[in-house]
N, C-alpha and C. Protein backbone atom coordinates (compact mmCIF):
# COMPACT_ATOMS: atom_id res chain seq x y z
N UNK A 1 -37.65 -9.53 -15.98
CA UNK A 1 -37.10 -10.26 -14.84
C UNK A 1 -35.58 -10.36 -14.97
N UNK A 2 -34.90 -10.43 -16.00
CA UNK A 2 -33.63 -10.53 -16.65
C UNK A 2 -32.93 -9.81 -16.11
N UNK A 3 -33.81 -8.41 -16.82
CA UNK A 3 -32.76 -6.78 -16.29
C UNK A 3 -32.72 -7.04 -14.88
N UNK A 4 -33.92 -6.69 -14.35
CA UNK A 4 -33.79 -6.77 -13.26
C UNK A 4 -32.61 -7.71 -12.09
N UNK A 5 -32.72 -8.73 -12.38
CA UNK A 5 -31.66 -9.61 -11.94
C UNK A 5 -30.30 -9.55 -12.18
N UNK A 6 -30.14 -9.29 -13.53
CA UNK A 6 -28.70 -8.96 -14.12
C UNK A 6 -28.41 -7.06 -13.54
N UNK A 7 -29.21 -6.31 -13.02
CA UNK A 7 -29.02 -5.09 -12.26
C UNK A 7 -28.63 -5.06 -10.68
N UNK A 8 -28.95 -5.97 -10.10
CA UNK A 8 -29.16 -6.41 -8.92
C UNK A 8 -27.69 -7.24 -8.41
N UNK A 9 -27.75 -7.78 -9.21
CA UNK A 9 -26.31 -8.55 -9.80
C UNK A 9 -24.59 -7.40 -9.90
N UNK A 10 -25.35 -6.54 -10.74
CA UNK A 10 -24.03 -5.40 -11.10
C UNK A 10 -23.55 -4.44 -9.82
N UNK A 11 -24.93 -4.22 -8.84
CA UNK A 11 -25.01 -3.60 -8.05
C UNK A 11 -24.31 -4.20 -6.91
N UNK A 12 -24.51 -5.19 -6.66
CA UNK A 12 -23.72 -6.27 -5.95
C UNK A 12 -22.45 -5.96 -6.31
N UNK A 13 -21.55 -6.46 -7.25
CA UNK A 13 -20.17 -6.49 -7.99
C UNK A 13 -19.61 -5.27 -7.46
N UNK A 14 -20.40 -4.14 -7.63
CA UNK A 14 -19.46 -3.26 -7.91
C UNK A 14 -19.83 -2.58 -6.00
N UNK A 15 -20.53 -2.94 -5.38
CA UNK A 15 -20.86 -2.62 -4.11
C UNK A 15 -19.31 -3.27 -3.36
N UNK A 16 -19.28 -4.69 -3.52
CA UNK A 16 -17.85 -5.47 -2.98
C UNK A 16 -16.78 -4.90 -3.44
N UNK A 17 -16.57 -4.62 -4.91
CA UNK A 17 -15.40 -3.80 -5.48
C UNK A 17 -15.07 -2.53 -5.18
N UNK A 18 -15.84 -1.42 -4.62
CA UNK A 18 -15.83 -0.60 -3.73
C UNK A 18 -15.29 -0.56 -2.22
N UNK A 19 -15.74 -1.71 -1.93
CA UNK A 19 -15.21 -2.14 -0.12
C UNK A 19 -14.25 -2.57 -0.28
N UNK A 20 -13.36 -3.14 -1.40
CA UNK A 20 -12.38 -3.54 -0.98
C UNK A 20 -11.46 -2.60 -1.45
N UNK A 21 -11.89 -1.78 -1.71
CA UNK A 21 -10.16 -0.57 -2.09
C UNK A 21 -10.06 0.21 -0.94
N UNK A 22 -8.56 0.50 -1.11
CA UNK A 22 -7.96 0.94 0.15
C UNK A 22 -8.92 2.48 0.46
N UNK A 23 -9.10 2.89 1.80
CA UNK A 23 -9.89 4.11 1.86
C UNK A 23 -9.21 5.11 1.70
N UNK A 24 -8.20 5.51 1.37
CA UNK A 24 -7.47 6.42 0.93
C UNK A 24 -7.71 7.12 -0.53
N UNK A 25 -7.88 6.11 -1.13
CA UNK A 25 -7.83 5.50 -2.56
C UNK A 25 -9.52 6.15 -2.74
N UNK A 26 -10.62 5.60 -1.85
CA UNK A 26 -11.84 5.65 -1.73
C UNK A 26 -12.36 7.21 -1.77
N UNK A 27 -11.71 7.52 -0.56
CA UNK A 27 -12.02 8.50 0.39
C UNK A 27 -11.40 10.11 -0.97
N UNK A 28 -10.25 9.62 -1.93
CA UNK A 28 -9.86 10.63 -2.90
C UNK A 28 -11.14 10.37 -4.16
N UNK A 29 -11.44 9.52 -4.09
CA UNK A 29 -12.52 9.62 -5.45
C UNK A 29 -13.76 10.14 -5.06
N UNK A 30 -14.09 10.06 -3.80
CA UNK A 30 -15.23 10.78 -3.41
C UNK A 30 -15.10 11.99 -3.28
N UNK A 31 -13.98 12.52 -3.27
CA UNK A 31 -13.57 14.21 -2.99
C UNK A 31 -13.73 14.36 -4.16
N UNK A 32 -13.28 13.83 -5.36
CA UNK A 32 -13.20 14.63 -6.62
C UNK A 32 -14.35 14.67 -7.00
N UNK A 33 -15.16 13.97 -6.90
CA UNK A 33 -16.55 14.03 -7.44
C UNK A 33 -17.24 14.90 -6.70
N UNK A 34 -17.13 14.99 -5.62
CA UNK A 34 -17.95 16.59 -4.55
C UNK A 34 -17.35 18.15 -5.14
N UNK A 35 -16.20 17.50 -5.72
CA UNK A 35 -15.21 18.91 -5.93
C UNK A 35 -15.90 19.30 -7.35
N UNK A 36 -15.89 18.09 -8.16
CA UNK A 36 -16.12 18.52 -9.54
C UNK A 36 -17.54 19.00 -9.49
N UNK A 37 -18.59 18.68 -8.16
CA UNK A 37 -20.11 19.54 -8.06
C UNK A 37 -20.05 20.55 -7.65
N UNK A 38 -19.10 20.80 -7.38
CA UNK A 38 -19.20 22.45 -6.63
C UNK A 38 -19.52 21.87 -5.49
N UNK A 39 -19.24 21.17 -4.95
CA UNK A 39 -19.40 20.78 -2.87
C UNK A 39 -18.32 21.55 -2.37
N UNK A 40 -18.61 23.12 -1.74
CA UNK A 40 -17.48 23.43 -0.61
C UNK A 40 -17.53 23.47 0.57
N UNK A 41 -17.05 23.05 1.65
CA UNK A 41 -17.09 23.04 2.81
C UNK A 41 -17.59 21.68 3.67
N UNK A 42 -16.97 20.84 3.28
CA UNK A 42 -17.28 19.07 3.54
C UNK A 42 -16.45 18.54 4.12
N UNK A 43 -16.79 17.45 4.98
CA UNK A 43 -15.25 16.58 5.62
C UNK A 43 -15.88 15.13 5.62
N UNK A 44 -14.42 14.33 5.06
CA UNK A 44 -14.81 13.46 4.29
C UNK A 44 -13.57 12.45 5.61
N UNK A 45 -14.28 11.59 6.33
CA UNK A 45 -13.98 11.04 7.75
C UNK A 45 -14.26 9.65 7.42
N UNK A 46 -12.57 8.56 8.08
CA UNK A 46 -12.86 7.67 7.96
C UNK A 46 -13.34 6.85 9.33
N UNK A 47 -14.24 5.90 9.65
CA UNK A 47 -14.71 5.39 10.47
C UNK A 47 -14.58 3.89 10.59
N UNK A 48 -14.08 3.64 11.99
CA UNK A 48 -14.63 2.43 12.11
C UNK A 48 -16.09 1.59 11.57
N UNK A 49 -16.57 0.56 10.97
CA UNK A 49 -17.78 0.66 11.14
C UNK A 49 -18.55 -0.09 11.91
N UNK A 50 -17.70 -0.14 13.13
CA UNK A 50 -18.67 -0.47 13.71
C UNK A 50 -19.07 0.80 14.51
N UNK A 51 -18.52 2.12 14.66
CA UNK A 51 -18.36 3.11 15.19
C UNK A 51 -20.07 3.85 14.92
N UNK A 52 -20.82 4.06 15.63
CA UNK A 52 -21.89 4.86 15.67
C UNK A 52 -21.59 6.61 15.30
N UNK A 53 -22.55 6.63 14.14
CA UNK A 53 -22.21 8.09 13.87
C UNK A 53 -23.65 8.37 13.06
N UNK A 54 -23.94 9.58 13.29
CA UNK A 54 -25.31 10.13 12.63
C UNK A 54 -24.92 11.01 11.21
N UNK A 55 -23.30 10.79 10.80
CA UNK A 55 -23.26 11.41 9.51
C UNK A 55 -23.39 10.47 8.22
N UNK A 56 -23.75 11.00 7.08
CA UNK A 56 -23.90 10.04 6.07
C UNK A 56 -22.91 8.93 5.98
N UNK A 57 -22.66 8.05 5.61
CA UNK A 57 -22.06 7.19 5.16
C UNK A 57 -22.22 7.45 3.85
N UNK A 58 -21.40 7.85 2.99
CA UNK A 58 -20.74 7.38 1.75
C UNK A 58 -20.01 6.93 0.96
N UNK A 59 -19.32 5.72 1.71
CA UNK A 59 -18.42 4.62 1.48
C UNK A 59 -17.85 3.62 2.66
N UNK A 60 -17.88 2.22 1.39
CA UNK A 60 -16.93 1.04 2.72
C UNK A 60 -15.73 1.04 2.00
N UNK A 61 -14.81 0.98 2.98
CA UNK A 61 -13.18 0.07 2.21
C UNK A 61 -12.80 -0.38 3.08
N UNK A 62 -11.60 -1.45 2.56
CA UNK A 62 -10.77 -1.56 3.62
C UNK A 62 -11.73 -3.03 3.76
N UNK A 63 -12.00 -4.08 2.42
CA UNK A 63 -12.78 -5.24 2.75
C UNK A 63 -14.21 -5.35 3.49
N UNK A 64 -14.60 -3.42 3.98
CA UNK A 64 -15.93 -3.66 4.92
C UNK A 64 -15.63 -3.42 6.06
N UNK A 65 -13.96 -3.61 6.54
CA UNK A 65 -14.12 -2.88 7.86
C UNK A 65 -14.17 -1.82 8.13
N UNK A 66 -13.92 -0.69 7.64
CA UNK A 66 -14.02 0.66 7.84
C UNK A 66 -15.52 1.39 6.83
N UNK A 67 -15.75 3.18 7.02
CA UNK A 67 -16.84 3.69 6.32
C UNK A 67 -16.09 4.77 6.56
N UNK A 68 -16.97 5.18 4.65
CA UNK A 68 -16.49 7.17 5.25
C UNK A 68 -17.65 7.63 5.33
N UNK A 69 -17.42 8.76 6.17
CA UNK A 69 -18.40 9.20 6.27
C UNK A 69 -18.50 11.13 6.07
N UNK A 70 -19.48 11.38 5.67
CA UNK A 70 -19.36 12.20 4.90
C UNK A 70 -20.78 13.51 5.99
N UNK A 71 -20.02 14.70 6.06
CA UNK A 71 -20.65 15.89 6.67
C UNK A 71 -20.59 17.21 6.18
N UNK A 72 -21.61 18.37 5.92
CA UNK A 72 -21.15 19.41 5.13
C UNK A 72 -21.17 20.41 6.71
N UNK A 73 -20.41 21.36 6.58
CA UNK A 73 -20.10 22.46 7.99
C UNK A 73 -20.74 23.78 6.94
């Protein structure tokens, strides 16, 4: 019950600590990590969020108001 809670917990922390960095900042750490998989041919788009979009979301910044969102071509 511990782990569990104390996981749930970390996931949290670091979910808010994510939203609040600038998306610039965001939006470059998610490139390097697609880059360092061999991801070619991706666009990595920042969004309103309240903005309706059918591409992944793979990040908040910007405190939660904004998302990136993420599409392979």
């Amino acid at each position: 019950m511990n782990k569990v809670l104390f996981m749930l917990l970390s996931f949290v922390v670091v979910a808010q600590a994510q939203a609040a960095k600038p998306c610039e900042e965001l939006k470059g750490e998610i490139s390097a990590k697609l880059d360092g998989k061999g991801v070619k041919n991706y666009v990595l788009e920042i969004v309103p969020v309240e903005q309706e979009t059918d591409k992944k979301i793979v990040g908040a910044c910007d405190a939660g108001k904004m998302k990136i969102t993420y599409v392979r071509q």
